[in-house]
Protein backbone atom coordinates (compact mmCIF):
# COMPACT_ATOMS: atom_id res chain seq x y z
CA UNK A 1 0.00 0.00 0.00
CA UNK A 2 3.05 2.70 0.81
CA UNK A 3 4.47 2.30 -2.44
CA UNK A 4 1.12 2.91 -4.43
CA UNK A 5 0.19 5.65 -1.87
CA UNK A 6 3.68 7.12 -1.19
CA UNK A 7 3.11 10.49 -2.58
CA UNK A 8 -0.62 10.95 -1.09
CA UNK A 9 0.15 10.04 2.25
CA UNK A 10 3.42 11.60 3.21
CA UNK A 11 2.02 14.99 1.63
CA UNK A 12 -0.69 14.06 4.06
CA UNK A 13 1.16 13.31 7.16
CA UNK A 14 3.15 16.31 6.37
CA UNK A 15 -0.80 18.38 6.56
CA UNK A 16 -1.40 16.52 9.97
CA UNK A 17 -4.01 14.38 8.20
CA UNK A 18 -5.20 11.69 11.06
CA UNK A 19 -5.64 9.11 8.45
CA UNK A 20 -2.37 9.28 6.71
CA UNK A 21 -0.90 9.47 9.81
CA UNK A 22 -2.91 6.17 10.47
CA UNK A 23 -2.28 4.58 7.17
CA UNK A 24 2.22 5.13 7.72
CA UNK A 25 1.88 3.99 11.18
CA UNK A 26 -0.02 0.75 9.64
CA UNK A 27 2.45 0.28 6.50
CA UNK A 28 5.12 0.78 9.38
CA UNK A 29 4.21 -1.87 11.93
CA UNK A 30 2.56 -4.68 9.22
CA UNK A 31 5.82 -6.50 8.83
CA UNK A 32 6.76 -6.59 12.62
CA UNK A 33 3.42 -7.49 13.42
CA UNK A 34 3.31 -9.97 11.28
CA UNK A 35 6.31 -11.49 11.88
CA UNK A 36 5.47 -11.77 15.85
CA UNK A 37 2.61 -13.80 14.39
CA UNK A 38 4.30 -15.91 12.36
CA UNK A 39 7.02 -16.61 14.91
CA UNK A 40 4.64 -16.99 18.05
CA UNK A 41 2.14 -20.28 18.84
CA UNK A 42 -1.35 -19.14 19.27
CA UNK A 43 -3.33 -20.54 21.75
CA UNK A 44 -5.58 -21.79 19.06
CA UNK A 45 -5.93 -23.72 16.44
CA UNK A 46 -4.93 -22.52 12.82
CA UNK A 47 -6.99 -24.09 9.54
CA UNK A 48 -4.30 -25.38 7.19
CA UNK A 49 -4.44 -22.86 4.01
CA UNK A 50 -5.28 -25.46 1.73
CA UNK A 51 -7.83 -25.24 -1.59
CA UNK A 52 -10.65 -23.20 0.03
CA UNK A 53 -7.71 -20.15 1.10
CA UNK A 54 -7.36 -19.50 -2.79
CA UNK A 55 -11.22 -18.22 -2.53
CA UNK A 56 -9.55 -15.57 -0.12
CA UNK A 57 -8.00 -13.77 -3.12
CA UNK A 58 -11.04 -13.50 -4.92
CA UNK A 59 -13.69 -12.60 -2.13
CA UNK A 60 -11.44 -9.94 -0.48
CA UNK A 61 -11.00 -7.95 -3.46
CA UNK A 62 -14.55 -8.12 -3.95
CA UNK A 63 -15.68 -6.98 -0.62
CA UNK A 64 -13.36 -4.38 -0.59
CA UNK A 65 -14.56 -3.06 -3.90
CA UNK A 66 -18.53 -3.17 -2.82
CA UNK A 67 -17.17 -1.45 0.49
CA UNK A 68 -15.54 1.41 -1.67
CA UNK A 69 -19.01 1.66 -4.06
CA UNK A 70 -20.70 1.68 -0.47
CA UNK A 71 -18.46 4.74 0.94
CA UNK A 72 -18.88 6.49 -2.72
């Protein structure tokens, strides 16, 4: 997301725009986050990512683009 968004949101942040300020902090901490996730055991089970995760793809693009004709 940074690198498609680089120019928006740092002349954003620069503004004081909460939600640029929001989306750096996100792009920021993403990889150690998810790398604390990946390296820790949950207390819970995790569903192998087998033939149903390629339906992820798919269905998250698509509810992100009826959330976007929602917001417009």
């Amino acid at each position: 997301m940074l690198s498609n968004e680089w120019p928006k949101i740092i002349d954003g942040m620069l503004w004081g725009d909460p939600i640029s300020i929001g989306a750096l902090t996100a792009c920021l901490l993403a990889p150690l986050l998810g790398l604390a996730i990946v390296r820790g055991r949950p207390a819970f089970g995790v569903w192998p990512m087998r033939r149903w995760a390629y339906l992820i793809y798919p269905v998250h693009f698509l509810l992100l683009f009826g959330l976007r004709q929602i917001i417009e």
